[in-house]
Every structure is written in C-alpha cells, then in structure tokens.
Protein backbone atom coordinates (compact mmCIF):
# COMPACT_ATOMS: atom_id res chain seq x y z
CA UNK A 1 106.71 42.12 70.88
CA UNK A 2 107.33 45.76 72.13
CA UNK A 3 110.71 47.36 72.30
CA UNK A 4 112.03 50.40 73.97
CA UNK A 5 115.60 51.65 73.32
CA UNK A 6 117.39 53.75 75.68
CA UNK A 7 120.89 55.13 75.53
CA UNK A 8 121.84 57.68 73.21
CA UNK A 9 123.94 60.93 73.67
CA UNK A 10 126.41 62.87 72.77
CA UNK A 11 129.99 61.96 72.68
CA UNK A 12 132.91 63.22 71.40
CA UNK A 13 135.19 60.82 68.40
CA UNK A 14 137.06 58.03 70.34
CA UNK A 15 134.28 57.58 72.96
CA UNK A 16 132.18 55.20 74.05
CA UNK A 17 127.97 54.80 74.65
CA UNK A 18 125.87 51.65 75.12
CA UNK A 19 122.62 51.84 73.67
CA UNK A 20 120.19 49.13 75.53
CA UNK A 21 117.33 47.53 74.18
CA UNK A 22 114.50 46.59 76.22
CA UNK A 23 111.89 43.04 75.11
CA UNK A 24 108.66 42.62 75.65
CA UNK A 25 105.66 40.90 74.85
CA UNK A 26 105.69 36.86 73.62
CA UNK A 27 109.84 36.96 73.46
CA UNK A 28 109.24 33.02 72.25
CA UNK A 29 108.46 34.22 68.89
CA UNK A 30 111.69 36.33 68.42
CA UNK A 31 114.13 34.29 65.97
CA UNK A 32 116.66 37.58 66.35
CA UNK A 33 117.19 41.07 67.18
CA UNK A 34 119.16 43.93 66.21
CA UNK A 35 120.26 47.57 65.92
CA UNK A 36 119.63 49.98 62.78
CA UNK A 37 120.59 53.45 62.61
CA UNK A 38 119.25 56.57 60.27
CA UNK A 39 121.97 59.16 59.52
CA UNK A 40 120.13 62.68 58.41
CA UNK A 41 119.25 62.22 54.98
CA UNK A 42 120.37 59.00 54.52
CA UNK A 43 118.18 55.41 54.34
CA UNK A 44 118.23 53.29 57.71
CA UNK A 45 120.81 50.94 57.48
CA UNK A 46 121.55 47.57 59.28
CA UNK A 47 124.17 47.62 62.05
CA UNK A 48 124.40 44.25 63.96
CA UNK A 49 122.21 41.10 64.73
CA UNK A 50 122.49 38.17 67.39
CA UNK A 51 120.40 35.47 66.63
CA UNK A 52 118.63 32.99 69.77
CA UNK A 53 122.25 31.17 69.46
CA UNK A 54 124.19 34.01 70.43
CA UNK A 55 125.57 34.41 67.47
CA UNK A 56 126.50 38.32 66.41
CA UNK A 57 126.91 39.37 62.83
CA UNK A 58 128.33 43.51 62.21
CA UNK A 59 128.38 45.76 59.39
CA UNK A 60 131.76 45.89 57.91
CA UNK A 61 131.30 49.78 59.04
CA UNK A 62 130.88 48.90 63.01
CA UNK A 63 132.93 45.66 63.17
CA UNK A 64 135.87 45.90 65.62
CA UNK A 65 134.28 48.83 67.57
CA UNK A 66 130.79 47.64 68.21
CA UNK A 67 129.83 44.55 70.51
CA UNK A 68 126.11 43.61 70.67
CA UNK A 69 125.18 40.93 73.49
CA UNK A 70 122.12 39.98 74.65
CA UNK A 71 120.87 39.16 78.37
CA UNK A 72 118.54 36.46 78.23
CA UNK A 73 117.39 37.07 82.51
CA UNK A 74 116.33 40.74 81.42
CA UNK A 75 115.54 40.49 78.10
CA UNK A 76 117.53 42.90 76.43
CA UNK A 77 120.07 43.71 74.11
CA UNK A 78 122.63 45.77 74.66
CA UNK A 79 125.00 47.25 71.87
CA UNK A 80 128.59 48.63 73.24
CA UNK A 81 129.74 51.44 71.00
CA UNK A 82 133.54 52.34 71.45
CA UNK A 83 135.99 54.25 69.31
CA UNK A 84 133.20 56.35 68.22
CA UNK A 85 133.02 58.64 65.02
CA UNK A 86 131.33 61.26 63.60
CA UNK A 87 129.88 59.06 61.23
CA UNK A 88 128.40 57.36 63.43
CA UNK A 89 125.75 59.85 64.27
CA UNK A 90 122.50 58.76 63.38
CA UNK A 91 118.83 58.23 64.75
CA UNK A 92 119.42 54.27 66.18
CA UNK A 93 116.72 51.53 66.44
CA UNK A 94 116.50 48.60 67.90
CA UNK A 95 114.73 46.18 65.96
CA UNK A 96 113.11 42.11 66.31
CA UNK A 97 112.71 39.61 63.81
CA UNK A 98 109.55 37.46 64.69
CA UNK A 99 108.13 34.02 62.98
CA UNK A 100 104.67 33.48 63.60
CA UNK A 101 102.59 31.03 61.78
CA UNK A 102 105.32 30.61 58.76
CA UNK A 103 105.51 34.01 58.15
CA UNK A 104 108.40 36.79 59.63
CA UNK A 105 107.60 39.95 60.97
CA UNK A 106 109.98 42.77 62.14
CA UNK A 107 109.18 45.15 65.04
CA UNK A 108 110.88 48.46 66.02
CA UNK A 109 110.82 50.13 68.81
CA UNK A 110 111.34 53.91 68.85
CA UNK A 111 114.65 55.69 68.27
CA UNK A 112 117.69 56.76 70.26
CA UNK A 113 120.14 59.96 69.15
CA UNK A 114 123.67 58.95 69.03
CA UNK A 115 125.43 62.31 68.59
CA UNK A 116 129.37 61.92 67.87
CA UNK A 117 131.48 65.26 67.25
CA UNK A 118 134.82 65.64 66.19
C-alpha cells in the first residue's frame, strides 16, 4: 500500500492540529494502521493504532488528548491532536501493518512537521 500524510504545522501549547493519512494500493491486506512520530534526536516512537475493528490503542504519552479514527469511504486515517505540547513536536508518520502470504509487513508513508511552542 502507499501512504501520504498531510497535516502538520505549527501551533502554539493548548492547540489543536489533525494530521490525515491518506490509503492506497490493495487496502484488503492492511490488518492496521497508525501514527509514529520522531522528536530531533530521539528514536521514532509509536503513538496510536486502530485495528480493521475500530479499535484504537494510545501511548500513555498521547492518551486523553489524541483521537485517531479511521474513514473506511475515503480510506484514511485521521489523528485529532488537542491540548498540544511542546513535547509533542516531532517529525510524524503515518504507518500500515500488512499480512501477505503469512508474513507482516509495515509501510510508511513520508513525514509531517508538527511544530508546538510554548
């Protein structure tokens, strides 16, 4: 599958973006998808997941402020961002988790900026 992410900004602490994620490709594969984010000098690290159930999972860092949903008609998936904070800032990815012939593969699709000053 190809993804393109679109989005990002820059936002002062308290506010809000939604960062969209756009599917492509043999979607029937896709078993979930997801958003990642790089802070600058820091490892990419997992952010939230919805799986073909609808069911949403959160780091214990974004829980409460960050809502991902997906829209099956346009396949995407969208990830609401409130209560912002500087720590938040980071390079963020959307990402899919594929099974194909018993074996998993991830795709990415390119990056968005999420800039959040205090």
């Amino acid at each position: 599958v190809q993804l393109q992410a679109s989005g990002g900004g820059s936002v002062q602490a308290g506010g809000s973006l939604r960062l969209s994620c756009s599917v492509s490709g043999n979607i029937f594969t896709i078993t979930s998808a997801g958003w990642y984010r790089q802070a600058p000098g820091k490892q990419r690290e997992w952010v939230a997941t919805i799986d073909t159930a609808g069911t949403t999972t959160y780091s214990d860092s974004v829980k409460g402020r960050f809502t991902l949903s997906g829209d099956n008609t346009k396949n995407m998936v969208n990830l609401q961002m409130n209560n912002l904070k500087p720590e938040d800032t980071a390079v963020y990815y959307c990402s899919a988790l594929e099974y194909i012939r018993g074996r998993e593969l991830t795709s990415w699709g390119q990056g968005t900026l999420v800039t959040v000053s205090s």
